[in-house]
N, C-alpha and C. Protein backbone atom coordinates (compact mmCIF):
# COMPACT_ATOMS: atom_id res chain seq x y z
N UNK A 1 0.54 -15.94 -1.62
CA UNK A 1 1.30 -14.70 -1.75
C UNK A 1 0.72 -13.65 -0.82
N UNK A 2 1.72 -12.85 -0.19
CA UNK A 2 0.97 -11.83 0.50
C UNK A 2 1.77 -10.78 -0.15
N UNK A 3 0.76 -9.42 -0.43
CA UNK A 3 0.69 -7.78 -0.69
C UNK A 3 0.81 -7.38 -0.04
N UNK A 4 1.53 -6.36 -0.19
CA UNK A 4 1.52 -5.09 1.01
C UNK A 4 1.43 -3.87 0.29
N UNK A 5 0.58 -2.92 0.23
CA UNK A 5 0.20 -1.68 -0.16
C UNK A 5 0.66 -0.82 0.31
N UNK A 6 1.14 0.38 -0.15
CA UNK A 6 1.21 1.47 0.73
C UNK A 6 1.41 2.62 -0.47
N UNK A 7 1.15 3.41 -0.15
CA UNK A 7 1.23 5.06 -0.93
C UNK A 7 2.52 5.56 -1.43
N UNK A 8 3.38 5.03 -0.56
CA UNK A 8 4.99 5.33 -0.54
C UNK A 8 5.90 4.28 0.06
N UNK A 9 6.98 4.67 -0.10
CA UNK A 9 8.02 3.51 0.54
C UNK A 9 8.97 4.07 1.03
N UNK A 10 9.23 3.70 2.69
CA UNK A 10 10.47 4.42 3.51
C UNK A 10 10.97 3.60 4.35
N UNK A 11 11.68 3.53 4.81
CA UNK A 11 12.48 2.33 5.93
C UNK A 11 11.66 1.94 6.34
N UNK A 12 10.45 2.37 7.24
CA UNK A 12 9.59 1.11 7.93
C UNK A 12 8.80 0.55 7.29
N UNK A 13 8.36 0.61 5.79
CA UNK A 13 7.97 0.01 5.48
C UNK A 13 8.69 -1.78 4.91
N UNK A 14 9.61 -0.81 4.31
CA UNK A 14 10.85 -2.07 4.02
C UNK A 14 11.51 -3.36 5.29
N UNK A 15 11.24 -2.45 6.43
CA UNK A 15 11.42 -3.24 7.76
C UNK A 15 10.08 -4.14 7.56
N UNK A 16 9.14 -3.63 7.41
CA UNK A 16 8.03 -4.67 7.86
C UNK A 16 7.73 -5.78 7.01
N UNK A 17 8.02 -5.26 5.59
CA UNK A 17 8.17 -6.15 4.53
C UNK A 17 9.11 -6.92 4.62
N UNK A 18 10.53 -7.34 4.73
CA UNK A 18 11.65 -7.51 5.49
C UNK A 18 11.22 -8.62 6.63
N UNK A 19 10.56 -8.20 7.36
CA UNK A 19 10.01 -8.93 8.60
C UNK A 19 9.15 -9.97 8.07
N UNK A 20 7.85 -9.75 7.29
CA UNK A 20 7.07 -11.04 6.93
C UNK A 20 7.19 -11.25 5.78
N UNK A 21 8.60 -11.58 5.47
CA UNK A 21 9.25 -11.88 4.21
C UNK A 21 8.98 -13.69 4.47
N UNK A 22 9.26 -13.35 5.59
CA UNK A 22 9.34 -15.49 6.21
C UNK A 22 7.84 -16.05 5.77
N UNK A 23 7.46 -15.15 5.21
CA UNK A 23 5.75 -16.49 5.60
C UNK A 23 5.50 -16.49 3.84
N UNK A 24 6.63 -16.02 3.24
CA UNK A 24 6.44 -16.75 1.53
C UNK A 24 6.35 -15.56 0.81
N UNK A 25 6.05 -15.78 -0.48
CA UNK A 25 6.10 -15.10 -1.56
C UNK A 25 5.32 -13.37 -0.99
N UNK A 26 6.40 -12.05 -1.07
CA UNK A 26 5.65 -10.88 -0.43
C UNK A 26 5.97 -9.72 -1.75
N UNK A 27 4.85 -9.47 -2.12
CA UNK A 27 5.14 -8.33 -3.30
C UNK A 27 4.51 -7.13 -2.29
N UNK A 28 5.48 -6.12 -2.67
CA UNK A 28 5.39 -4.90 -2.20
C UNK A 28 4.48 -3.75 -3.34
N UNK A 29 3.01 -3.55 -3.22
CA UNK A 29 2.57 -2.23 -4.54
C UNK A 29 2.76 -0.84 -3.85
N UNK A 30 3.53 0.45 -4.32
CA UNK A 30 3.01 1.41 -4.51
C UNK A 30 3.17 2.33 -6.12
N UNK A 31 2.46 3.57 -5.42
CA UNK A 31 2.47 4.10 -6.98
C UNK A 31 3.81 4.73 -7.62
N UNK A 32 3.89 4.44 -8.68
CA UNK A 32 5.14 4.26 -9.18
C UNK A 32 6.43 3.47 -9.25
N UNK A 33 6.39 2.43 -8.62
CA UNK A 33 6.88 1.52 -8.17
C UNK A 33 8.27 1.98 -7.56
N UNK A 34 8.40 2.30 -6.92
CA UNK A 34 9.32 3.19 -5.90
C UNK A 34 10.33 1.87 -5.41
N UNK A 35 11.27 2.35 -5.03
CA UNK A 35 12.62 1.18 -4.77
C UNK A 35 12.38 0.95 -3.63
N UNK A 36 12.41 -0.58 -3.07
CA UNK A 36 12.29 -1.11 -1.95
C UNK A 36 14.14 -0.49 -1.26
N UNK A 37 14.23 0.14 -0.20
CA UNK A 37 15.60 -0.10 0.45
C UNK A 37 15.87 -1.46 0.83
N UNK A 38 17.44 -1.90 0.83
CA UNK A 38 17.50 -2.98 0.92
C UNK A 38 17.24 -4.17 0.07
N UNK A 39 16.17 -4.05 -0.60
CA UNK A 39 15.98 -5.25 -1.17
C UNK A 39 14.99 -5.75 -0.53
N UNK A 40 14.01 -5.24 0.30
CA UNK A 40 13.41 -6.16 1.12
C UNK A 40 12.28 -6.71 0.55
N UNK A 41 11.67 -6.32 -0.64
CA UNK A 41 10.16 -6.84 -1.25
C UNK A 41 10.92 -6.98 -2.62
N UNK A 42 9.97 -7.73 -3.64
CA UNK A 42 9.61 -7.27 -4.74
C UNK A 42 8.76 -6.02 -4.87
N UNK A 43 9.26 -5.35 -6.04
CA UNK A 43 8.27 -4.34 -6.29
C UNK A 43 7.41 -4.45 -7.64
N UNK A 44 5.94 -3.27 -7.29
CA UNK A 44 5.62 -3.51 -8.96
C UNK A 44 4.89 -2.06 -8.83
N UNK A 45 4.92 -1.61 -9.92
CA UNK A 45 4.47 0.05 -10.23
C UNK A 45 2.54 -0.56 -9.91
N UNK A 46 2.11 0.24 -9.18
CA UNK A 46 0.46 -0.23 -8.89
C UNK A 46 -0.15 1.33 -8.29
N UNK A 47 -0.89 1.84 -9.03
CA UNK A 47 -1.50 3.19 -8.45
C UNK A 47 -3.06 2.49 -7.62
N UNK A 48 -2.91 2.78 -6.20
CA UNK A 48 -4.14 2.31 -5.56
C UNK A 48 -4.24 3.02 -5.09
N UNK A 49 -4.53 4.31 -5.59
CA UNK A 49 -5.08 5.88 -4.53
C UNK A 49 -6.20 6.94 -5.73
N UNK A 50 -6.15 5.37 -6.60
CA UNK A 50 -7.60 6.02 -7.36
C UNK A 50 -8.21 4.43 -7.89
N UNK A 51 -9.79 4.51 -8.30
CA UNK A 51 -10.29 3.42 -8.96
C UNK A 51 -10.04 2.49 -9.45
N UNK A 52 -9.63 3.69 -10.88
CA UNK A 52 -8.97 3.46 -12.11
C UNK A 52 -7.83 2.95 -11.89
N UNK A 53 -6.97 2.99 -10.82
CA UNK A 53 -5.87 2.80 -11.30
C UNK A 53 -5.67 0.99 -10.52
N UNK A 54 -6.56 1.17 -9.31
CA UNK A 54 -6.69 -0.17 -8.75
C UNK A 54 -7.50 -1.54 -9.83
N UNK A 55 -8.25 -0.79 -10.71
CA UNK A 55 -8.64 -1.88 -11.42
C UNK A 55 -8.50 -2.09 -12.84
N UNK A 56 -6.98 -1.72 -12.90
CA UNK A 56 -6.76 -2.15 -13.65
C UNK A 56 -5.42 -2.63 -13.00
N UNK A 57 -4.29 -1.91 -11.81
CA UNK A 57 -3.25 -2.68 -11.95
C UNK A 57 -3.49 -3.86 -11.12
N UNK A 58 -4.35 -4.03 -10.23
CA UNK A 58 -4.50 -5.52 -9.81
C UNK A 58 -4.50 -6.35 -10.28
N UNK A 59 -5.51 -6.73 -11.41
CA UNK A 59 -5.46 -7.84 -12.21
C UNK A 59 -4.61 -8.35 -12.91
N UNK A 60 -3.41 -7.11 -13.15
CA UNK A 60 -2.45 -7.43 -13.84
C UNK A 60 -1.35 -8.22 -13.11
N UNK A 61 -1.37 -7.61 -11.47
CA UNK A 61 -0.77 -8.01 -10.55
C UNK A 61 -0.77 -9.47 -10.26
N UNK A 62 -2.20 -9.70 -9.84
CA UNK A 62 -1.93 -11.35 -9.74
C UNK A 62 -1.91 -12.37 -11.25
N UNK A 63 -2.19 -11.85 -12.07
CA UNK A 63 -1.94 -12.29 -13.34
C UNK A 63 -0.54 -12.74 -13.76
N UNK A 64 0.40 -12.12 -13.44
CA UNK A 64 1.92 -12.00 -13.34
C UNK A 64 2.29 -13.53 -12.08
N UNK A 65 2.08 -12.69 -10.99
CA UNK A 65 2.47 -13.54 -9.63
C UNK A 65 1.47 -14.24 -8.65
N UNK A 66 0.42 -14.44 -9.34
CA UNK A 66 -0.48 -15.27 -9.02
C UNK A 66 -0.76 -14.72 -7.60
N UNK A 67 -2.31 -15.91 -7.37
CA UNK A 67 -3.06 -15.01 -6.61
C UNK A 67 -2.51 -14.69 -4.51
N UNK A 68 -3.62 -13.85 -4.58
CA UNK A 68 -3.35 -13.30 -3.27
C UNK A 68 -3.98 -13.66 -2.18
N UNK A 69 -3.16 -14.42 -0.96
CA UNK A 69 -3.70 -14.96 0.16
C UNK A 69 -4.27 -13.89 1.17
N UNK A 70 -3.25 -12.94 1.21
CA UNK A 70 -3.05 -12.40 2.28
C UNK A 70 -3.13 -10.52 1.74
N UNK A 71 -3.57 -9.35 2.11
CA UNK A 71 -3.09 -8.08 2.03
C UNK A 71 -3.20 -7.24 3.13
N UNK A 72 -2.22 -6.87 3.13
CA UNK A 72 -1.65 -5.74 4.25
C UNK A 72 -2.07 -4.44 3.41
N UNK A 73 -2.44 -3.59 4.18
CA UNK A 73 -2.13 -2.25 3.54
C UNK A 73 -2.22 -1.00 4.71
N UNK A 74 -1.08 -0.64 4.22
CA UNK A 74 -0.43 0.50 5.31
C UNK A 74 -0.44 2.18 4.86
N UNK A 75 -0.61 2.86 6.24
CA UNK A 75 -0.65 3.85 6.55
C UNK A 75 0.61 5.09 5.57
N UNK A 76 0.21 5.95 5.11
CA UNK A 76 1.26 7.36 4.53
C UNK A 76 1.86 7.71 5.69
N UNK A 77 3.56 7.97 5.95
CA UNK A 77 3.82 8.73 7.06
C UNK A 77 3.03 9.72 7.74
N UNK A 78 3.85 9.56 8.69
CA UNK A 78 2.83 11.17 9.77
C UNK A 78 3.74 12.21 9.41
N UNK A 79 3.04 13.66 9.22
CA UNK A 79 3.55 14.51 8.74
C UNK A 79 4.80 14.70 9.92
N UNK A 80 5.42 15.63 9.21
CA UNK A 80 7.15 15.94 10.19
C UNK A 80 6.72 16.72 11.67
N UNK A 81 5.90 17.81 11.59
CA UNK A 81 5.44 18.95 12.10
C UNK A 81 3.75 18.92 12.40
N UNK A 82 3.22 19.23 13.69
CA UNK A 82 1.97 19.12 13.44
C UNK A 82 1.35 20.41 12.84
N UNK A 83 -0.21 20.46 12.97
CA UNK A 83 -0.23 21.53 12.18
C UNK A 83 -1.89 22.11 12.69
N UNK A 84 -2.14 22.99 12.92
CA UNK A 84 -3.31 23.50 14.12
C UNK A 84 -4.77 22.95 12.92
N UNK A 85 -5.19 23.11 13.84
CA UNK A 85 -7.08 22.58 12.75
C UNK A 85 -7.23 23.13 11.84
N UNK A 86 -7.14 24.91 12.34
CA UNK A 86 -7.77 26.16 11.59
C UNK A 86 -6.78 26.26 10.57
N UNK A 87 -5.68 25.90 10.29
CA UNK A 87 -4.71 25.98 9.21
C UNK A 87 -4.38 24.53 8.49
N UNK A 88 -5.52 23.80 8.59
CA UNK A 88 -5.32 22.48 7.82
C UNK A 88 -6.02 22.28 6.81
N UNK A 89 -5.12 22.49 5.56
CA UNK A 89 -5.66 22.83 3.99
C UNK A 89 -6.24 21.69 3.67
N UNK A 90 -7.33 22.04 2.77
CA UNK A 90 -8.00 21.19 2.15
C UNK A 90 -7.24 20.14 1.02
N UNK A 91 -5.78 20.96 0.60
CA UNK A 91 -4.79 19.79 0.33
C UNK A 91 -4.58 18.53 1.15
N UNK A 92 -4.01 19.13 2.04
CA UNK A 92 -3.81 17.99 3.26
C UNK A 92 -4.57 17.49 4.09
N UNK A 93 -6.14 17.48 3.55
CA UNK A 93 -7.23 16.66 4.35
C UNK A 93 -7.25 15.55 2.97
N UNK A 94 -6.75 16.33 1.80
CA UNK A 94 -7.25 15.47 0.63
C UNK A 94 -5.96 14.16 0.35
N UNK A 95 -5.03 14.83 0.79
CA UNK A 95 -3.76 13.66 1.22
C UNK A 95 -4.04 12.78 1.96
N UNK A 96 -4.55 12.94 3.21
CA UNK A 96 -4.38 12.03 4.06
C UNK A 96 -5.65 11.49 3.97
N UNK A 97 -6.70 11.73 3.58
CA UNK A 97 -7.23 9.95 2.48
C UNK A 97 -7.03 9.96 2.09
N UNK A 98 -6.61 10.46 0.87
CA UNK A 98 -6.16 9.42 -0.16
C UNK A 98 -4.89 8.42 0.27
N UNK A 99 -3.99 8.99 1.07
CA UNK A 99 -2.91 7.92 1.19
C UNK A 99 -3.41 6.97 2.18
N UNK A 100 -4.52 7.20 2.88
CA UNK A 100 -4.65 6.30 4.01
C UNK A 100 -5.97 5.80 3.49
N UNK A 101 -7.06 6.19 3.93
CA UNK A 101 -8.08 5.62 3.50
C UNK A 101 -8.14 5.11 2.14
N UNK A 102 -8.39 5.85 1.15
CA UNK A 102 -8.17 5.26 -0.40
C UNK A 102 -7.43 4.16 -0.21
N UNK A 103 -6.64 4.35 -0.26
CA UNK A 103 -5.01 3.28 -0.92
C UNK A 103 -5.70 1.34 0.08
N UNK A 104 -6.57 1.89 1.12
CA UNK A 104 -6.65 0.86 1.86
C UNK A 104 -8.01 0.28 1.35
N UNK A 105 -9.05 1.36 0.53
CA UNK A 105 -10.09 0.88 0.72
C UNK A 105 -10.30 0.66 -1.27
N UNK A 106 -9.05 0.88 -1.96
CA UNK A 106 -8.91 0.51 -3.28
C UNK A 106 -8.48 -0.98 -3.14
N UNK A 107 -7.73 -1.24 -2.45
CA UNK A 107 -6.39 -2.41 -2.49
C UNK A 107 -7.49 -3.41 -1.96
N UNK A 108 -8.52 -3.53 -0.81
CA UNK A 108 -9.77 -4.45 -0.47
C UNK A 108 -10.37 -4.66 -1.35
N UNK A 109 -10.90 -3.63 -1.78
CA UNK A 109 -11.86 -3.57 -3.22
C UNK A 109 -11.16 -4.42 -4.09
N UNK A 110 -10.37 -4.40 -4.69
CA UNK A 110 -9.39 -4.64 -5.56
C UNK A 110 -9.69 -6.17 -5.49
N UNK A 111 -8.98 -6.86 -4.23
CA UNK A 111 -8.60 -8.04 -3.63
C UNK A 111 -9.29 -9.26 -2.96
N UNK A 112 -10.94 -8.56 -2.86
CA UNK A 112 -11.45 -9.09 -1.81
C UNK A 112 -12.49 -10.27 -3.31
N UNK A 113 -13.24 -9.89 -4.10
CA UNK A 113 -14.15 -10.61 -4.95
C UNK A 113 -13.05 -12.17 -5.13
N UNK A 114 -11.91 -12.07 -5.73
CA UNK A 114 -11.04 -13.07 -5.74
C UNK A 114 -11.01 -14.15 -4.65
N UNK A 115 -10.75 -13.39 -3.59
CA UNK A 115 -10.62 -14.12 -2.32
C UNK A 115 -11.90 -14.97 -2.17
N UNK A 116 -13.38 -14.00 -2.01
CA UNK A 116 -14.50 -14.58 -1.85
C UNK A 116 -14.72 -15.87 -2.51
N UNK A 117 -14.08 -15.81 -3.60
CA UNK A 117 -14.46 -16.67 -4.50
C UNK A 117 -14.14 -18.16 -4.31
N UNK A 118 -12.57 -17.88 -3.92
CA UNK A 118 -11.41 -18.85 -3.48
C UNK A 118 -12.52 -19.15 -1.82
N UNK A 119 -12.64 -18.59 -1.70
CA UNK A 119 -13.42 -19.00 -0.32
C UNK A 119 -12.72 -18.98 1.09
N UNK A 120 -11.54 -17.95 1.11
CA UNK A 120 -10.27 -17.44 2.05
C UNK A 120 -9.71 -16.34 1.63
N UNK A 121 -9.13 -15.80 2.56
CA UNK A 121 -8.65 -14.54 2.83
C UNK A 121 -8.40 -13.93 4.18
N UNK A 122 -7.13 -13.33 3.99
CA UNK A 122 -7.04 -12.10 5.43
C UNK A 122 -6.52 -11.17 4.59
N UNK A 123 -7.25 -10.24 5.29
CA UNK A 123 -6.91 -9.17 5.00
C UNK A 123 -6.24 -8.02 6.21
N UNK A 124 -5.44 -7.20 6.46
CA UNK A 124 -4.75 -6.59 7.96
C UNK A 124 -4.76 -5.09 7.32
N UNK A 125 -5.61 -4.39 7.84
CA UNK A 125 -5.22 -2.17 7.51
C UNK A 125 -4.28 -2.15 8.52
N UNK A 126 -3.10 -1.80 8.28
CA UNK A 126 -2.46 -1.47 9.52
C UNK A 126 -2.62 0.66 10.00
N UNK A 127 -2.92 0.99 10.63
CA UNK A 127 -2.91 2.36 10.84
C UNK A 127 -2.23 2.90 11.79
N UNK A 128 -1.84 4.25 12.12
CA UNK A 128 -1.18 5.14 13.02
C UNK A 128 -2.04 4.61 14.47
N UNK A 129 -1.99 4.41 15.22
CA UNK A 129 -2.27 4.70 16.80
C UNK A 129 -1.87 5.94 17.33
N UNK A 130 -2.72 7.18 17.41
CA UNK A 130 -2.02 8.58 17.71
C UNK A 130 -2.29 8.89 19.06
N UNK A 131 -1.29 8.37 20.37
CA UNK A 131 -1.89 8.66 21.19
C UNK A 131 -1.91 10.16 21.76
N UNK A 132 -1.29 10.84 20.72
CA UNK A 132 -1.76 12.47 21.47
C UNK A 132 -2.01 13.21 19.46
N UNK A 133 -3.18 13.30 19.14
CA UNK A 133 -3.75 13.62 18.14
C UNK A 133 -3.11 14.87 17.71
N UNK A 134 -3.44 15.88 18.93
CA UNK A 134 -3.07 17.26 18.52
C UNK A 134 -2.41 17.88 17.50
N UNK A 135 -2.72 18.21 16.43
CA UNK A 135 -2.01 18.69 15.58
C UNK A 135 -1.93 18.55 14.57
N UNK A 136 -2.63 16.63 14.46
CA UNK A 136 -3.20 15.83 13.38
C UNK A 136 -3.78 15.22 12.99
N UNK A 137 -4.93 16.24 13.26
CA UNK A 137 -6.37 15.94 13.10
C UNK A 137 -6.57 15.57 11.82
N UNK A 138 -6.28 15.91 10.53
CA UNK A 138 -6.52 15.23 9.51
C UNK A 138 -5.72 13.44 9.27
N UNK A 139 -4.98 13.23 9.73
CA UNK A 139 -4.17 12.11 9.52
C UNK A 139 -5.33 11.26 10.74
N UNK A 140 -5.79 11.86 12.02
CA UNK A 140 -6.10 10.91 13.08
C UNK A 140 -7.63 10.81 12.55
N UNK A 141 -8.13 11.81 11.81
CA UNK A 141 -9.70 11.09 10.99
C UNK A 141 -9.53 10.10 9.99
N UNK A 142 -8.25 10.07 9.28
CA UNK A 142 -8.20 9.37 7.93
C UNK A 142 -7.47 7.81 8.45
N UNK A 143 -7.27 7.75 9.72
CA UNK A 143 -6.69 6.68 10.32
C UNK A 143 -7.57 5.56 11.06
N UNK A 144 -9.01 6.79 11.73
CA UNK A 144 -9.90 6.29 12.47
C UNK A 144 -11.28 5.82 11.13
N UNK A 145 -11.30 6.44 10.24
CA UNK A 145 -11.93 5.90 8.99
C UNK A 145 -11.66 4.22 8.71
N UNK A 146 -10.06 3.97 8.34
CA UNK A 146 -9.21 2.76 8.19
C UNK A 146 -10.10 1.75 9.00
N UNK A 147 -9.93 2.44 10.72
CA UNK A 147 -10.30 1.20 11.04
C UNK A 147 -11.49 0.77 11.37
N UNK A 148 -12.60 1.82 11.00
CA UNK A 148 -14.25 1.67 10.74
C UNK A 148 -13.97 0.92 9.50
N UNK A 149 -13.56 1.05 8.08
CA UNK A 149 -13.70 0.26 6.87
C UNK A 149 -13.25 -1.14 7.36
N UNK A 150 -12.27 -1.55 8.36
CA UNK A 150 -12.03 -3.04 8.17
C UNK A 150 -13.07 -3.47 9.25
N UNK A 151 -13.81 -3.02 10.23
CA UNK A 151 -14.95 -3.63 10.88
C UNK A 151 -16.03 -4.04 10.02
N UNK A 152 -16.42 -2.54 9.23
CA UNK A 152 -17.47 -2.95 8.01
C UNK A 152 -17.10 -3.56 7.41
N UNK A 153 -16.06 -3.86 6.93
CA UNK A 153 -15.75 -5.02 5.29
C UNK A 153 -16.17 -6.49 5.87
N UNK A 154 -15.61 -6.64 7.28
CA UNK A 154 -15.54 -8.07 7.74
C UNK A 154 -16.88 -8.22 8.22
N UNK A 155 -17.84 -7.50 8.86
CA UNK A 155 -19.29 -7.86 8.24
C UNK A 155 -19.53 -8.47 7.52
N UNK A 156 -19.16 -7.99 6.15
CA UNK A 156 -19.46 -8.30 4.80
C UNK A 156 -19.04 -9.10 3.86
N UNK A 157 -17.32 -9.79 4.21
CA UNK A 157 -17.10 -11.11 3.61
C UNK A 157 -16.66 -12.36 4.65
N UNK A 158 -17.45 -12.02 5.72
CA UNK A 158 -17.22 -12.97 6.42
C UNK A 158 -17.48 -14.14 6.59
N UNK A 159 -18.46 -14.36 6.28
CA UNK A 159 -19.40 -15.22 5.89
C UNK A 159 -18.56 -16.76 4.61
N UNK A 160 -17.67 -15.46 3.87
CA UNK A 160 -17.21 -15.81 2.90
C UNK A 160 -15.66 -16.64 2.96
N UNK A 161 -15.47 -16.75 4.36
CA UNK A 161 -14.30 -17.06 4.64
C UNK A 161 -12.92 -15.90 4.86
N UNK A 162 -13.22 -14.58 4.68
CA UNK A 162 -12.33 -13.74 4.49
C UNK A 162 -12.66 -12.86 5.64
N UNK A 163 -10.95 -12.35 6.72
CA UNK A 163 -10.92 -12.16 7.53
C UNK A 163 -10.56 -10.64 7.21
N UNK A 164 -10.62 -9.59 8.36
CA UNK A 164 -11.10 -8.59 7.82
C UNK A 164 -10.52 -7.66 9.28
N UNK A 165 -9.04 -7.06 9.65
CA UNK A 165 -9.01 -6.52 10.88
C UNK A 165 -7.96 -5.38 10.40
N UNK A 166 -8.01 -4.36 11.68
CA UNK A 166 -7.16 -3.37 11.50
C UNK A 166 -6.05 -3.53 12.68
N UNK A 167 -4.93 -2.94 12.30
CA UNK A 167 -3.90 -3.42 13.38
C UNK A 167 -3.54 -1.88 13.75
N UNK A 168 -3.44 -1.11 14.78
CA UNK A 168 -3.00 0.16 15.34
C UNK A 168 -1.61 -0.04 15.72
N UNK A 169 -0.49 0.76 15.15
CA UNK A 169 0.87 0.74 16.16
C UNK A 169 1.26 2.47 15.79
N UNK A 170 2.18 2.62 17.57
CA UNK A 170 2.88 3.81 17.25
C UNK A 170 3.35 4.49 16.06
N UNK A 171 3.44 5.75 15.83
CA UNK A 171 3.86 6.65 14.92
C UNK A 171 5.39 5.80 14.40
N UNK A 172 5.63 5.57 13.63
CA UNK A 172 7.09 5.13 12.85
C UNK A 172 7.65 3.87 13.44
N UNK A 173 6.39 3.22 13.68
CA UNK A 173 6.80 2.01 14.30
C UNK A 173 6.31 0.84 13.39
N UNK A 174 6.44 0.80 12.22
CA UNK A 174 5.02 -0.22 11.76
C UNK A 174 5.73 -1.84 11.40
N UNK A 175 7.18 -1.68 12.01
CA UNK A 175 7.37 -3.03 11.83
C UNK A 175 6.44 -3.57 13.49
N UNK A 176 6.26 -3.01 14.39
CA UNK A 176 5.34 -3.50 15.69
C UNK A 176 4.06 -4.09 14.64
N UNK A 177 4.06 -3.99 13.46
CA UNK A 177 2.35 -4.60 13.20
C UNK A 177 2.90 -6.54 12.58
N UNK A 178 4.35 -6.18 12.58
CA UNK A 178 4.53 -7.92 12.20
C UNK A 178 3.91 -8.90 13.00
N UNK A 179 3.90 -9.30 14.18
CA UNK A 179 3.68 -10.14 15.26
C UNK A 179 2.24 -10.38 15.06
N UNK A 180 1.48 -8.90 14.88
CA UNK A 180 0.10 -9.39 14.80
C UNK A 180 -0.45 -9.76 13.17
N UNK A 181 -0.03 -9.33 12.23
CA UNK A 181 -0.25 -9.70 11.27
C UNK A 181 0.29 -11.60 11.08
N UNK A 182 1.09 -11.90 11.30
CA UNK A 182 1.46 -13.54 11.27
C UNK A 182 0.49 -14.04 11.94
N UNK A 183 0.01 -13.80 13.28
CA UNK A 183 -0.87 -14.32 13.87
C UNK A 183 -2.13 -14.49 12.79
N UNK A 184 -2.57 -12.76 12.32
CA UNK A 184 -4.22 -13.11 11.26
C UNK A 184 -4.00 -14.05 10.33
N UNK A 185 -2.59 -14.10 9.95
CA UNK A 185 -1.99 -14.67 8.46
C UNK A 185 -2.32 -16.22 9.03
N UNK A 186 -2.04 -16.64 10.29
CA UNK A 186 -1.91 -17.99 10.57
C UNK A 186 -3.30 -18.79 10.38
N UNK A 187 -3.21 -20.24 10.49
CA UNK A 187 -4.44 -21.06 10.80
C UNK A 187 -5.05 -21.06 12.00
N UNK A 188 -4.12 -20.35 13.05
CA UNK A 188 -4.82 -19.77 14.53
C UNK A 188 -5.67 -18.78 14.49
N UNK A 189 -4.89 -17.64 13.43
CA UNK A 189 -5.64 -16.68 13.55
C UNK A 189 -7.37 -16.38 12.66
N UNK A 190 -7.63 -17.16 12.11
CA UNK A 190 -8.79 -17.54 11.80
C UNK A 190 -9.78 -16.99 12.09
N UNK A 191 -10.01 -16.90 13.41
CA UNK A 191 -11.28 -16.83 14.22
C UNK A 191 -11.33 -15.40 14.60
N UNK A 192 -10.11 -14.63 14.21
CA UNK A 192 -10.20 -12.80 14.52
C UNK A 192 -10.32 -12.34 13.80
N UNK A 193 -11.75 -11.72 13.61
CA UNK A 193 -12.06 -11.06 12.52
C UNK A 193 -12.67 -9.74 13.05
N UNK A 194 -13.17 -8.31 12.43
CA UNK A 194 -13.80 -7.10 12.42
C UNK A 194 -13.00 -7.10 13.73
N UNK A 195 -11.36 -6.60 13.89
CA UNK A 195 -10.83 -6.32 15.34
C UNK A 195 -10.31 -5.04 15.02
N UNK A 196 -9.31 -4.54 16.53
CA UNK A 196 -8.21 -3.31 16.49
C UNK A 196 -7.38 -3.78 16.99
N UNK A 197 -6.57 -4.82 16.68
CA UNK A 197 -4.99 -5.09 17.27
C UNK A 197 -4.10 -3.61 17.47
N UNK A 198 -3.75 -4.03 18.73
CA UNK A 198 -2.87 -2.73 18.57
C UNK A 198 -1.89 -3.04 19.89
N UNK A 199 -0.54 -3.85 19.01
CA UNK A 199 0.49 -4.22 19.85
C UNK A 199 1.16 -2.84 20.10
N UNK A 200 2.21 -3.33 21.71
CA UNK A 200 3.11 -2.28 22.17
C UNK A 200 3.86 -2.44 22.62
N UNK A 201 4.66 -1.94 21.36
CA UNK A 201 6.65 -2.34 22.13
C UNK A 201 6.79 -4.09 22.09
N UNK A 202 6.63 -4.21 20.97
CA UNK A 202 7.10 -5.64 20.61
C UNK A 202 8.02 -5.57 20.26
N UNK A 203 8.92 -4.62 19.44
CA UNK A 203 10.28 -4.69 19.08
C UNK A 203 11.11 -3.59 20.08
N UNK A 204 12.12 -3.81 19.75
CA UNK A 204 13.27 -3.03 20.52
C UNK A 204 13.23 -1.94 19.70
């Protein structure tokens, strides 16, 4: 089974879910269990933007739909508007980890002891690639965090058989992270571990 995490749910996420629908059983968690458009995942109500809430709805998660090969976990939109340094509230530094970092570094936590155990795993952070920051500086720290946590994690269960990379694509592009995620997902992709994939313009 592969997971896909995310904070919220909006067309690209449903595209991407949608997209690696082909490689088998794909449950979609966010909090509240928010409606897939389309139809493209299963859904299940899963709060992973606190502890508490990751350890307890995980277990319940694969308990239900059995266990987890594979987890994706993706990036909170980029805000609409950027927004200068000196006027970036301590709300919205506290948003953008929690939707990005947290949600990515609950859902590992969560996912990874299982895996170890099983003696396999991939795991894929997919994050923003911002190639002109300006404006969103809190989203481009809580993005560049993401992909320091999947270098460190894969240090750390590597050993264990469990693969461990971050994938970078354009702003509202995150079905571009399919291509490389099938690859980690594959028996090829094996051997890529603690990386920064960061495809461009794979889709139309």
């Amino acid at each position: 089974m592969l997971v896909i995490a995310a904070a919220a749910v909006d067309e690209g996420v449903a595209e991407l879910a949608q997209s690696l629908g082909e490689l088998g059983p794909t449950l979609l968690l966010t909090p509240g269990g928010d409606a897939a458009p389309g139809g493209a995942a299963a859904v299940a109500a899963a709060d992973l933007t606190t502890p508490e809430g990751a350890a307890r709805d995980w277990p319940a998660v694969e308990e239900k739909h059995g266990p987890t090969e594979s987890l994706v976990t993706l990036p909170s939109p980029v805000p609409s508007s950027p927004t200068k340094v000196a006027d970036v509230t301590d709300d919205l530094w506290s948003a953008c980890l929690r939707d990005n970092l947290f949600v990515a570094m609950h859902a590992a936590r969560a996912a990874a002891p299982a895996m170890i155990e099983r003696g396999h795993g991939r795991i894929a952070m997919v994050t923003w690639r911002l190639d002109d920051p300006a404006g969103y500086v809190a989203l481009a720290a809580a993005t560049g965090a993401v992909r320091h946590l999947a270098r460190t994690l894969a240090s750390e269960v590597g050993e264990q058989g469990v693969t461990v990379n971050a994938v970078s694509v354009a702003p509202g592009r995150l079905r571009d992270a399919a291509p490389a995620i099938r690859l980690l997902r594959s028996p090829d992709g094996g051997f890529v571990t603690s990386e920064n994939l960061s495809p461009v313009g794979v889709t139309p």
